[in-house]
PDB file of N, CA and C in Angstrom:
ATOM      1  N   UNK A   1      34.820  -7.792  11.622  1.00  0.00           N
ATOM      2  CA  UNK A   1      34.037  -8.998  11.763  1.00  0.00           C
ATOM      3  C   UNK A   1      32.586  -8.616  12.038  1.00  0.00           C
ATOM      4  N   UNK A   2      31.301  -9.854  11.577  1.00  0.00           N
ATOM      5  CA  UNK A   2      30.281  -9.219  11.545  1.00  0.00           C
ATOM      6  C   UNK A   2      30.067  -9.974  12.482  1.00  0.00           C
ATOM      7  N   UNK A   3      28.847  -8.960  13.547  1.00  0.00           N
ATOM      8  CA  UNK A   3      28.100  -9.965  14.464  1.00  0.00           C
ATOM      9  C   UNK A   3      27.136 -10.521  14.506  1.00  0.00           C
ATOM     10  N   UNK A   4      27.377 -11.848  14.601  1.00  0.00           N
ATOM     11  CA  UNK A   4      26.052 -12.980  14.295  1.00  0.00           C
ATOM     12  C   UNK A   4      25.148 -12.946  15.008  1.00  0.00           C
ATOM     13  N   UNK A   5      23.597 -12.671  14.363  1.00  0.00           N
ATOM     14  CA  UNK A   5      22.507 -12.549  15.276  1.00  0.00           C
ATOM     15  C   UNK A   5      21.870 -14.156  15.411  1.00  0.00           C
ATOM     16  N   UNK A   6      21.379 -14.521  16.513  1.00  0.00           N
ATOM     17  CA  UNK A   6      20.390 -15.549  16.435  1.00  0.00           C
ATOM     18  C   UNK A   6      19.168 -15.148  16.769  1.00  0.00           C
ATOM     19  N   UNK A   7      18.643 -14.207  17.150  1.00  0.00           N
ATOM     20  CA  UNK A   7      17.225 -13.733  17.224  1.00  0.00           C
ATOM     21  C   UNK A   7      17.044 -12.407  16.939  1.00  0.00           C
ATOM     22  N   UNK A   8      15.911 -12.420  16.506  1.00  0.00           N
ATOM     23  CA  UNK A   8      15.318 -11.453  15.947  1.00  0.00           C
ATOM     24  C   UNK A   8      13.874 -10.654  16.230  1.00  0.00           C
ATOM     25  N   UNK A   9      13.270  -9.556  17.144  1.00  0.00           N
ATOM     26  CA  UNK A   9      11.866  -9.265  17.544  1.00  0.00           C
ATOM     27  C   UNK A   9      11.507 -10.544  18.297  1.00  0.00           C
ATOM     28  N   UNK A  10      12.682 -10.538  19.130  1.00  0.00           N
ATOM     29  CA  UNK A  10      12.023 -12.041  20.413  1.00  0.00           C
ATOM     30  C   UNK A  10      11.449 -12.954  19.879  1.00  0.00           C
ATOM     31  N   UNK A  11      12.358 -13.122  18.412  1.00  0.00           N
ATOM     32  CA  UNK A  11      11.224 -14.220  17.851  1.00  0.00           C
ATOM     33  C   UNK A  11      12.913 -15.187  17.573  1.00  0.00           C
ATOM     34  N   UNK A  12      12.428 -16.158  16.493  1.00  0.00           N
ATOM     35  CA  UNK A  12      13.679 -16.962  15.774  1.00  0.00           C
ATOM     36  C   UNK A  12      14.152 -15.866  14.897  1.00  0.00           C
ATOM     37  N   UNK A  13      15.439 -16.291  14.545  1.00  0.00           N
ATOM     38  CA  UNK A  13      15.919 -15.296  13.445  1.00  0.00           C
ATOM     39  C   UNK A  13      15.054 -14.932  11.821  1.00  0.00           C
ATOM     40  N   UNK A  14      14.671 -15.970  11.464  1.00  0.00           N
ATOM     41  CA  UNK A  14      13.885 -16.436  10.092  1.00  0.00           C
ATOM     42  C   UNK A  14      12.528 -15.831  10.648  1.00  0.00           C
ATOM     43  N   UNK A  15      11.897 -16.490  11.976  1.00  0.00           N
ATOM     44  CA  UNK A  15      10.799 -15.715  12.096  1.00  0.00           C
ATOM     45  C   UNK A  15      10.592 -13.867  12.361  1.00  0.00           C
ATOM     46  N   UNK A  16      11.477 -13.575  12.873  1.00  0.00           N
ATOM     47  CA  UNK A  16      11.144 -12.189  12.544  1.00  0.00           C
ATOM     48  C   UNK A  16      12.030 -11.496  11.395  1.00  0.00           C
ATOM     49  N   UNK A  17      12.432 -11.874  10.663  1.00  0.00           N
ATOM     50  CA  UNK A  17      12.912 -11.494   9.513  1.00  0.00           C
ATOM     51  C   UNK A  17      11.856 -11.035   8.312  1.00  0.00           C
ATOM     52  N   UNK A  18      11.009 -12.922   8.850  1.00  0.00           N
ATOM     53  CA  UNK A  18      10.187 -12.671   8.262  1.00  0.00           C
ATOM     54  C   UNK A  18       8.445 -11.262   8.438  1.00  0.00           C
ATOM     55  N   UNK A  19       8.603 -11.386   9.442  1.00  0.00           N
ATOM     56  CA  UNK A  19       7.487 -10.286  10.023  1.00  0.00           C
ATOM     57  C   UNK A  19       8.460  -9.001   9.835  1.00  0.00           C
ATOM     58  N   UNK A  20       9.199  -8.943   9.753  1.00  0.00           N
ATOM     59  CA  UNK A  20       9.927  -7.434   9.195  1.00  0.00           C
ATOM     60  C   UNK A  20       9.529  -6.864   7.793  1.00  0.00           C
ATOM     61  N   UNK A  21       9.474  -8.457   7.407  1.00  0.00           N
ATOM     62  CA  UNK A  21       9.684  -8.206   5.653  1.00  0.00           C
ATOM     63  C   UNK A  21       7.813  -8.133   5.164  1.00  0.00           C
ATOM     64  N   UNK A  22       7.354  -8.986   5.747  1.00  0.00           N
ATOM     65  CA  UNK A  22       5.743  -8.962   5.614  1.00  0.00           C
ATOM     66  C   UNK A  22       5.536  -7.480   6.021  1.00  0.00           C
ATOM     67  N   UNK A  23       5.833  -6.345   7.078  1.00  0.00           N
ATOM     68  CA  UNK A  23       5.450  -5.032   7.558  1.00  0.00           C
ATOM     69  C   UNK A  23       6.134  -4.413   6.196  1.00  0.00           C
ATOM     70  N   UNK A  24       7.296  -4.720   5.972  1.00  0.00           N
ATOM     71  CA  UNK A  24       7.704  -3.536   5.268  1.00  0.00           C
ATOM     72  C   UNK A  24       6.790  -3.385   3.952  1.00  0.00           C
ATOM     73  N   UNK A  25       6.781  -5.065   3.070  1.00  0.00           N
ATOM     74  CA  UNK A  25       5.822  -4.841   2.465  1.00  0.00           C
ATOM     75  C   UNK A  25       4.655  -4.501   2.573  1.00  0.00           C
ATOM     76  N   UNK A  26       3.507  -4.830   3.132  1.00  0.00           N
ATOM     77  CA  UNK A  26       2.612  -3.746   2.859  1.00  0.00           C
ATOM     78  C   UNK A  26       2.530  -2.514   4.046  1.00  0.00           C
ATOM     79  N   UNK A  27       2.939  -2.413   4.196  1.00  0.00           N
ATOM     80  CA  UNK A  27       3.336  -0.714   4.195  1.00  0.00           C
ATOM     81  C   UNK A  27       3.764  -0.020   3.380  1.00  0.00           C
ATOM     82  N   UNK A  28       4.729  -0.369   2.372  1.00  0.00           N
ATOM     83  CA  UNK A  28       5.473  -0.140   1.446  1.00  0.00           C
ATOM     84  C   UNK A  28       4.346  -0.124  -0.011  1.00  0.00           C
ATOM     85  N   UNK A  29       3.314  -1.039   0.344  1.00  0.00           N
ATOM     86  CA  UNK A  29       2.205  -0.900  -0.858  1.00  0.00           C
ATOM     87  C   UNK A  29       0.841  -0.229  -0.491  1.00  0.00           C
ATOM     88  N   UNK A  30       0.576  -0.234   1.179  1.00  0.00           N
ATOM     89  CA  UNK A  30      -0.170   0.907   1.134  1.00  0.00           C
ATOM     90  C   UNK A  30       0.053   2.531   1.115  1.00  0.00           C
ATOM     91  N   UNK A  31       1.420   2.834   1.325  1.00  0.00           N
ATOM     92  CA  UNK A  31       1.493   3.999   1.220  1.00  0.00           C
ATOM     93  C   UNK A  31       2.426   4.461  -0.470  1.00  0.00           C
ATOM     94  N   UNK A  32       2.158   3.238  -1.378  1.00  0.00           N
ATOM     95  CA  UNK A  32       2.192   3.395  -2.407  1.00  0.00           C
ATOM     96  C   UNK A  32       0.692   3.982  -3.444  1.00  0.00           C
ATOM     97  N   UNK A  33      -0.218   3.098  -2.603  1.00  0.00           N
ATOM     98  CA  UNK A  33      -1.233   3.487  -3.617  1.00  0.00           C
ATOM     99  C   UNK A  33      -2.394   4.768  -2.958  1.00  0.00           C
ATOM    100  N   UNK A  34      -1.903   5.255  -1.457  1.00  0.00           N
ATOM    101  CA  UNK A  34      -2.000   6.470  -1.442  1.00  0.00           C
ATOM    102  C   UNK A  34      -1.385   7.574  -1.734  1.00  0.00           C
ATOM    103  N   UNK A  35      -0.237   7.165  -2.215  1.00  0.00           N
ATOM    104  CA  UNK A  35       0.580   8.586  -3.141  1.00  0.00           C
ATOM    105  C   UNK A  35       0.172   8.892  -4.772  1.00  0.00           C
ATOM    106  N   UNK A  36      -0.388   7.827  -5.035  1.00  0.00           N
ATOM    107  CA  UNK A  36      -1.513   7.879  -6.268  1.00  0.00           C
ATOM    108  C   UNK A  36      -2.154   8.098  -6.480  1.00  0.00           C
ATOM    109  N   UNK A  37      -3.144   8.058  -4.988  1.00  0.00           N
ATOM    110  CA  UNK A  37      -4.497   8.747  -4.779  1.00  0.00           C
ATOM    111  C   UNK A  37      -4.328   9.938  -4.724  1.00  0.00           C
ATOM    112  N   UNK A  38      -3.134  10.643  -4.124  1.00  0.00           N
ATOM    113  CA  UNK A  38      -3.014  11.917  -3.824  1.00  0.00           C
ATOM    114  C   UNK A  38      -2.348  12.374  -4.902  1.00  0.00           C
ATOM    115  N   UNK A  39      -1.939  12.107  -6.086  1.00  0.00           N
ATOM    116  CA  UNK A  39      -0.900  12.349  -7.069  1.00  0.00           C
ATOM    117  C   UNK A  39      -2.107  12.203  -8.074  1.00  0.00           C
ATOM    118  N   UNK A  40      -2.863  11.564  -7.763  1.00  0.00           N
ATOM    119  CA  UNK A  40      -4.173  11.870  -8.800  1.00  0.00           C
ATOM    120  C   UNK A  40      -5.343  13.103  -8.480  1.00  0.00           C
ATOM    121  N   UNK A  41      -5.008  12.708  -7.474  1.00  0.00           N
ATOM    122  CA  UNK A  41      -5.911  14.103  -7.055  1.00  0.00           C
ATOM    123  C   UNK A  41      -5.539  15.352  -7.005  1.00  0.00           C
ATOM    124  N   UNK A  42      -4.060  15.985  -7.006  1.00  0.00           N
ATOM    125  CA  UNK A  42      -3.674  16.853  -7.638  1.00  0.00           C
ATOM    126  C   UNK A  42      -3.685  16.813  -9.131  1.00  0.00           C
ATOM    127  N   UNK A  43      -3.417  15.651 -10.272  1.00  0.00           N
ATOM    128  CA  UNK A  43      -3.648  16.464 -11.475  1.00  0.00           C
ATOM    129  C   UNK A  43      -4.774  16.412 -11.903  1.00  0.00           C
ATOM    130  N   UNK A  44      -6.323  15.670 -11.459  1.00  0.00           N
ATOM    131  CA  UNK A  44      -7.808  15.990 -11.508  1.00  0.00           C
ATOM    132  C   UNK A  44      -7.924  17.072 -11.194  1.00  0.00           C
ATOM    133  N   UNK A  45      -7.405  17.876 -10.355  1.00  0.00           N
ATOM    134  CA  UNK A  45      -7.858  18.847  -9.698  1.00  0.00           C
ATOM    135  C   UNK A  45      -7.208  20.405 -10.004  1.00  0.00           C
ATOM    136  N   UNK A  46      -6.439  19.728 -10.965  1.00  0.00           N
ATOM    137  CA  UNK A  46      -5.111  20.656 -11.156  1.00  0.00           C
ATOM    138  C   UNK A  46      -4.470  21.871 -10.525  1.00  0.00           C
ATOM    139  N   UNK A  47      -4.542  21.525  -9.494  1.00  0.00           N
ATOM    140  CA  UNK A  47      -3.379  22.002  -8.212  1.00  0.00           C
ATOM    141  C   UNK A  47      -4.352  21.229  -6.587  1.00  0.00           C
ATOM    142  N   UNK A  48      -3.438  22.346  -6.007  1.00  0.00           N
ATOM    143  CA  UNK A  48      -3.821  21.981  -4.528  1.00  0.00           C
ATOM    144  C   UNK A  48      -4.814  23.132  -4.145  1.00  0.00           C
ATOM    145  N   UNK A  49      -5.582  22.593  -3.286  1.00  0.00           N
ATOM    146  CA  UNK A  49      -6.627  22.812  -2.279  1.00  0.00           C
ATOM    147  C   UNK A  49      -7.156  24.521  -1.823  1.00  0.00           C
ATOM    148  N   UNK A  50      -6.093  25.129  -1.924  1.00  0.00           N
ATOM    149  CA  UNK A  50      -6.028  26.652  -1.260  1.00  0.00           C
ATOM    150  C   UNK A  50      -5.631  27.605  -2.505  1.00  0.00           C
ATOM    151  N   UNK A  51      -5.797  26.846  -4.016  1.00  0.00           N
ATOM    152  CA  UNK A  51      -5.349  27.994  -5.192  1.00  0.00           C
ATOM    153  C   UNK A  51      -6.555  28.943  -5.034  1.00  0.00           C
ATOM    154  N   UNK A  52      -7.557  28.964  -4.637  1.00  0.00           N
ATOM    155  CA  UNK A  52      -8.319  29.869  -4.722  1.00  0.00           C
ATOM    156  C   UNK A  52      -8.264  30.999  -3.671  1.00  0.00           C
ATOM    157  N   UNK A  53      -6.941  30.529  -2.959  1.00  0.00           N
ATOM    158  CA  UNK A  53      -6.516  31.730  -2.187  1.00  0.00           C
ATOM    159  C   UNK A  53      -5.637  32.775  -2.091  1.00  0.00           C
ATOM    160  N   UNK A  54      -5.309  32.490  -3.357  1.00  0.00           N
ATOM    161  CA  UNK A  54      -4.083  33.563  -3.513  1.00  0.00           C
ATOM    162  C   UNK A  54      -4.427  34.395  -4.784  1.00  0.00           C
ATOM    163  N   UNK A  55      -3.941  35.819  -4.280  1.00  0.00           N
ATOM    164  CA  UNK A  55      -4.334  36.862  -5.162  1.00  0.00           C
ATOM    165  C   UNK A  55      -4.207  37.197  -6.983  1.00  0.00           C
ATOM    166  N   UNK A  56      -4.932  37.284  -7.979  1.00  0.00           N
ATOM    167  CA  UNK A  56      -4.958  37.550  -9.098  1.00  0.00           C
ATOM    168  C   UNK A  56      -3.213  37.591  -9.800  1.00  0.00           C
ATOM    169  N   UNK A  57      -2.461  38.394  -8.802  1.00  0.00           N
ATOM    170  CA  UNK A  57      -1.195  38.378  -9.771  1.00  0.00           C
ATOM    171  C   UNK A  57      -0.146  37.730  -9.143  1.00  0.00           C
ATOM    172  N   UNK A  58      -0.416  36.650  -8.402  1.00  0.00           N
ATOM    173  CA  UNK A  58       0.451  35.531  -7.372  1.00  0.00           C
ATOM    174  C   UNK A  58       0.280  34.292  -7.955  1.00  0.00           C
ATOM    175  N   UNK A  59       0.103  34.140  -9.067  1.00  0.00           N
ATOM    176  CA  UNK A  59      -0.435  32.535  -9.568  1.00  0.00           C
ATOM    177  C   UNK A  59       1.427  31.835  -9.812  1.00  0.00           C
ATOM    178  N   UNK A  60       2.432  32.509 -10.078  1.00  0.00           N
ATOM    179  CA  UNK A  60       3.603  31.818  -9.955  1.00  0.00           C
ATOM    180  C   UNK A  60       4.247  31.384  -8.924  1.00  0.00           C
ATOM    181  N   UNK A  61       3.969  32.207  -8.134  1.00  0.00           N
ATOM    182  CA  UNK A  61       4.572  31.178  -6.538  1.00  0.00           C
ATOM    183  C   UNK A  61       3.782  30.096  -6.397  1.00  0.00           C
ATOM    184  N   UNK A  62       2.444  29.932  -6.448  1.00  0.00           N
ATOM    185  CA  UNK A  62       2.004  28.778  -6.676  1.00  0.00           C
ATOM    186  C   UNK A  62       1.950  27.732  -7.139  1.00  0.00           C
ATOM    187  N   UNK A  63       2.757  28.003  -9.054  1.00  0.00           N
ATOM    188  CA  UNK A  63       2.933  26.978  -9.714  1.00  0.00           C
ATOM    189  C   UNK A  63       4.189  26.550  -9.271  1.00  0.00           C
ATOM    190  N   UNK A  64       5.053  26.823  -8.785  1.00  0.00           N
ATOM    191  CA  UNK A  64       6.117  26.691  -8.288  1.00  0.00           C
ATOM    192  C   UNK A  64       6.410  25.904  -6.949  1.00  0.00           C
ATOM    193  N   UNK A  65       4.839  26.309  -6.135  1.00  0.00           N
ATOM    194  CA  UNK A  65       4.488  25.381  -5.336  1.00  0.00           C
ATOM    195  C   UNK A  65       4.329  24.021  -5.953  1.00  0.00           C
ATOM    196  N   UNK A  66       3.198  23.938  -6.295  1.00  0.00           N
ATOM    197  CA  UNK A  66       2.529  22.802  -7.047  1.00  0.00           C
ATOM    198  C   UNK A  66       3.443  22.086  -7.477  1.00  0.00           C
ATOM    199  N   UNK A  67       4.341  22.258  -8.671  1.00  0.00           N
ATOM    200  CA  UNK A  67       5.322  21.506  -9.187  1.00  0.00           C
ATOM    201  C   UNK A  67       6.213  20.898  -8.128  1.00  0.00           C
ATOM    202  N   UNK A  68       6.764  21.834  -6.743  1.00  0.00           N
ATOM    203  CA  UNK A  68       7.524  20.732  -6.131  1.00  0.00           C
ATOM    204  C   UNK A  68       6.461  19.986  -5.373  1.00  0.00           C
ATOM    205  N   UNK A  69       5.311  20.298  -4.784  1.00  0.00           N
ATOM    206  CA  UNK A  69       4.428  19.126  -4.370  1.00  0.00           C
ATOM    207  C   UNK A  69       4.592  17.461  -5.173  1.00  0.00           C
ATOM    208  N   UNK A  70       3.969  18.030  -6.236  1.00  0.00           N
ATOM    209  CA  UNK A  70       4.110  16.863  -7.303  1.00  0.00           C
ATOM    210  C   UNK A  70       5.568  16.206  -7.502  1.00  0.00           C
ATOM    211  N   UNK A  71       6.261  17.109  -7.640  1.00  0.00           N
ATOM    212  CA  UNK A  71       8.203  16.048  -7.622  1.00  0.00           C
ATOM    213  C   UNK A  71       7.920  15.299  -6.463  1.00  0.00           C
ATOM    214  N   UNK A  72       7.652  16.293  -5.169  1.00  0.00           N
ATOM    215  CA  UNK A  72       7.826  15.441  -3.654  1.00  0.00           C
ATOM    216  C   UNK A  72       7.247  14.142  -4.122  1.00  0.00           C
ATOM    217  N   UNK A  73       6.031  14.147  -4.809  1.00  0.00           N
ATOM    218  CA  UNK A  73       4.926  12.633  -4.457  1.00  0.00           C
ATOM    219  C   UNK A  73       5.719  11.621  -5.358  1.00  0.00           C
ATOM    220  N   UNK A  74       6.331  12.030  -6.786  1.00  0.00           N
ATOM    221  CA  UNK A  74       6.770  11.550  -7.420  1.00  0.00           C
ATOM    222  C   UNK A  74       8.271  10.834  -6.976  1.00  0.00           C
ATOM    223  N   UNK A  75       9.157  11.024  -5.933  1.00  0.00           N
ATOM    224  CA  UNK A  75      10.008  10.533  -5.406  1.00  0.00           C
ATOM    225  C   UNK A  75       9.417   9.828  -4.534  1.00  0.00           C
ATOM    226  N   UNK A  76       8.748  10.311  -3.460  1.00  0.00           N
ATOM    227  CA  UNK A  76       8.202   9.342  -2.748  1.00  0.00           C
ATOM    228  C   UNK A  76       7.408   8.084  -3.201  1.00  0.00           C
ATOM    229  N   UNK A  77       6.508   8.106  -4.539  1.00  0.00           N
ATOM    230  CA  UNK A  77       6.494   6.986  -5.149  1.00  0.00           C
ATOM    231  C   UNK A  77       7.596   6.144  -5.510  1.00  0.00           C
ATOM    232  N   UNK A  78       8.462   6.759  -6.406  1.00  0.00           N
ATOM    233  CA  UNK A  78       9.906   5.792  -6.091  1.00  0.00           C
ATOM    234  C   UNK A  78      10.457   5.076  -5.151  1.00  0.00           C
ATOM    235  N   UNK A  79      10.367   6.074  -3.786  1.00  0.00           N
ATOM    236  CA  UNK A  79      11.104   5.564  -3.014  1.00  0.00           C
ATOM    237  C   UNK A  79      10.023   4.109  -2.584  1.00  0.00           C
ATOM    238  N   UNK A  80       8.593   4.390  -2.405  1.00  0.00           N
ATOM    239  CA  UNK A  80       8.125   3.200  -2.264  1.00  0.00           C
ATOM    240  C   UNK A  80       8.259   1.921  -3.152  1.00  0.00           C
ATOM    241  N   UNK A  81       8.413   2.074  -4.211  1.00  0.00           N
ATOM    242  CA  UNK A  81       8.520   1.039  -5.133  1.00  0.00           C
ATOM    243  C   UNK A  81      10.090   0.422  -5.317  1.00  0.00           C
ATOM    244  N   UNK A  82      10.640   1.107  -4.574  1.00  0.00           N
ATOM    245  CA  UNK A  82      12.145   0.095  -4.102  1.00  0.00           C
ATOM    246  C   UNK A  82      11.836   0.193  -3.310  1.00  0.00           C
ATOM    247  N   UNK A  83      11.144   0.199  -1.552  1.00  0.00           N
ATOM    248  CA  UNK A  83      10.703  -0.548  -0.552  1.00  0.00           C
ATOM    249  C   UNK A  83       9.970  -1.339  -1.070  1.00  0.00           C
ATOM    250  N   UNK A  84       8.849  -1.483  -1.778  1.00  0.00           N
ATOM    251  CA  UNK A  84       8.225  -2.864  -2.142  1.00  0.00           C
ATOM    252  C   UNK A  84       9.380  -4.413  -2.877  1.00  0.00           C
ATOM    253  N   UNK A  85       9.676  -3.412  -3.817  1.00  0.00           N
ATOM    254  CA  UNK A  85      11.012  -4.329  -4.076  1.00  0.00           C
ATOM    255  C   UNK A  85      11.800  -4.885  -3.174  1.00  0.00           C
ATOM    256  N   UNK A  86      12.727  -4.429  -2.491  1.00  0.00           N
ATOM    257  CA  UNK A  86      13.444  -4.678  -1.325  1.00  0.00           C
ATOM    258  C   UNK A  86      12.614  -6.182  -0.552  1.00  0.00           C
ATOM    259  N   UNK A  87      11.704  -5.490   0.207  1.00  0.00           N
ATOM    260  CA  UNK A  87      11.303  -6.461   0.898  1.00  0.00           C
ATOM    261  C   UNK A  87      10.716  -7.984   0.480  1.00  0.00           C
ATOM    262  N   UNK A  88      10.163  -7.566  -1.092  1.00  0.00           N
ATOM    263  CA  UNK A  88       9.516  -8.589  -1.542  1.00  0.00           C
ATOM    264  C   UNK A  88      11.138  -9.409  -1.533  1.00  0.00           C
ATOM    265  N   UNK A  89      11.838  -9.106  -2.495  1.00  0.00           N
ATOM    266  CA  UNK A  89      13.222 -10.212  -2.354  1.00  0.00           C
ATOM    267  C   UNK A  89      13.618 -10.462  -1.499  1.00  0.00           C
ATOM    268  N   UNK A  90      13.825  -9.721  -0.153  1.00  0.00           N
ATOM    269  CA  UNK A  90      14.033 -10.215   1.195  1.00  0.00           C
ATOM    270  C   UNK A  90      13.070 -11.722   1.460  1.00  0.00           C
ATOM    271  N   UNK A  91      11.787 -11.275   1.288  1.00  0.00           N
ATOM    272  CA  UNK A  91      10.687 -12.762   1.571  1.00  0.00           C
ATOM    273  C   UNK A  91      11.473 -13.381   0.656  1.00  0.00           C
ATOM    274  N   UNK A  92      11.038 -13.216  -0.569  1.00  0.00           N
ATOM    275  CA  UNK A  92      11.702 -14.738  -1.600  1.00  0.00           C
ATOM    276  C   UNK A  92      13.187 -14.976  -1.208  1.00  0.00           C
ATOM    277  N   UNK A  93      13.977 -14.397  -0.786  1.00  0.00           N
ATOM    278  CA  UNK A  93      15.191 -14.928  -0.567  1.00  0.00           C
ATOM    279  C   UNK A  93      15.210 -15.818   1.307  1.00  0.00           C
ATOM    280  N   UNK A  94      14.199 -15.237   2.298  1.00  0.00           N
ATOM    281  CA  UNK A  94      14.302 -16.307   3.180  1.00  0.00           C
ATOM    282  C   UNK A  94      13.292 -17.663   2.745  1.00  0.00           C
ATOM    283  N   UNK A  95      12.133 -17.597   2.038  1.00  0.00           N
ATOM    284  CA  UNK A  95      11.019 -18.537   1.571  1.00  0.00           C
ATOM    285  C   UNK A  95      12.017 -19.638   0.582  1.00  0.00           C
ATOM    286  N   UNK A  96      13.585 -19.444  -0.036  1.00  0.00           N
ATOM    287  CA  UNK A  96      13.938 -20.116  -0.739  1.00  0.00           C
ATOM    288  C   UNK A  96      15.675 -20.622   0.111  1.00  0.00           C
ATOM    289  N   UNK A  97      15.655 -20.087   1.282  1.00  0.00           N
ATOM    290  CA  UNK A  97      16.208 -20.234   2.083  1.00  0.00           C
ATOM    291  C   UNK A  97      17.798 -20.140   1.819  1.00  0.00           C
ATOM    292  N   UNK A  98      18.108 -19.081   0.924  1.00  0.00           N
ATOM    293  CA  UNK A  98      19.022 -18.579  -0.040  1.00  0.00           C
ATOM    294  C   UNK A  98      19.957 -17.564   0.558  1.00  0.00           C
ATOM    295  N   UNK A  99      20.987 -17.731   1.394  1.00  0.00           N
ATOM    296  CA  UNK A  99      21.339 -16.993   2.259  1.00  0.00           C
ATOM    297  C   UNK A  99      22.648 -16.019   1.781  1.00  0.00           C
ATOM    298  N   UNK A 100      22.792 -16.493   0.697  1.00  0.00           N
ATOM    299  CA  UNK A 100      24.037 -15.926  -0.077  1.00  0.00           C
ATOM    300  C   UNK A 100      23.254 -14.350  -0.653  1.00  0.00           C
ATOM    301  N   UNK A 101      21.962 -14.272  -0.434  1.00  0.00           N
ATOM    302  CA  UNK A 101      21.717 -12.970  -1.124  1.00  0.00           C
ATOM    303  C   UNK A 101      21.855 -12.034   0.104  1.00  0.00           C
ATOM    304  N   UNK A 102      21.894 -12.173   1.367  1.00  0.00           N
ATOM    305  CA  UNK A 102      22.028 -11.677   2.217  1.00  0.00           C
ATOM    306  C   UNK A 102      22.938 -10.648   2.921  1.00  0.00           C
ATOM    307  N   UNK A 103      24.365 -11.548   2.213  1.00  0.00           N
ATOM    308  CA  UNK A 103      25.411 -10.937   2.022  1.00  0.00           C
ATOM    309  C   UNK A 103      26.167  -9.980   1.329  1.00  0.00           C
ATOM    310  N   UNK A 104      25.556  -8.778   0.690  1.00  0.00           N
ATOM    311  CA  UNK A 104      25.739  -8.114   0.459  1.00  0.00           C
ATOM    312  C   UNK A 104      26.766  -6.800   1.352  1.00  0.00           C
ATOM    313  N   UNK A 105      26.970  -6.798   2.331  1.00  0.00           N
ATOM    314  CA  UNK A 105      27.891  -6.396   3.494  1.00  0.00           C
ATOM    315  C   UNK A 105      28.140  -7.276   4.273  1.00  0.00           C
ATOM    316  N   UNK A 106      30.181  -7.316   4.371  1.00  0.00           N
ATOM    317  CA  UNK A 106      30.532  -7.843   5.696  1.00  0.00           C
ATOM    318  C   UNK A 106      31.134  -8.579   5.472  1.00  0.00           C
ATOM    319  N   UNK A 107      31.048 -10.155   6.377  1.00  0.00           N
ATOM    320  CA  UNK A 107      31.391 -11.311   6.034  1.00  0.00           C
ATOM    321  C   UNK A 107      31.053 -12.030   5.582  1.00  0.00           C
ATOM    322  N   UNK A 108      31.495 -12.982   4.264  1.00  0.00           N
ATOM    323  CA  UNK A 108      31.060 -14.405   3.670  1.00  0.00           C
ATOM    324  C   UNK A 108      31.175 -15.718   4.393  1.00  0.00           C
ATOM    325  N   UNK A 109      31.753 -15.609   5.255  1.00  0.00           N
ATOM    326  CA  UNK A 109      32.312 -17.022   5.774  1.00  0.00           C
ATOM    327  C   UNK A 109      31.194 -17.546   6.747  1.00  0.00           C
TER     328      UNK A 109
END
């Protein structure tokens, strides 16, 4: 059995649902369009910051670096863009007061 909340961040249930969902989103879109900034600024720059520090016949540990840098940013963009998702349907699903989407775990009744 699931347990029924009636409040939420000392607020009403709907009201902090909603301030959950307003944080997640933009958070979820500002640290989207700084992984762009930084995902652009590695391939303008074409690598990171300290290639000019490693010796003449070491340039493959580096690219090797670089490439998982870039995967890292590239998941982490993902992962933000299903947090933006997420939350945005969270808002439209309390703004339309649609409670059946909610239920995705647990109880229906």
């Amino acid at each position: 059995m699931v347990c029924r909340l009636s409040s939420c961040c000392c607020c009403s249930l709907r009201t902090g649902t909603l301030i959950l969902g307003y944080f997640g989103l933009i958070s979820g879109i500002i640290t989207f369009f700084d992984t762009i900034i930084n995902l652009g600024y590695i391939f303008v720059n074409g690598g990171l910051e300290f290639s000019n520090e490693i010796p003449d016949g070491d340039h493959s540990a580096f690219a090797t670096l670089a490439t998982c840098v870039e995967i890292y940013y590239i998941i982490i963009l993902v992962i933000c863009i299903q947090g933006v998702l997420f939350n945005y349907l969270l808002l439209i699903g309390i703004y339309k007061v649609n409670y059946k989407m909610f239920f995705m775990f647990g109880d229906r009744n």
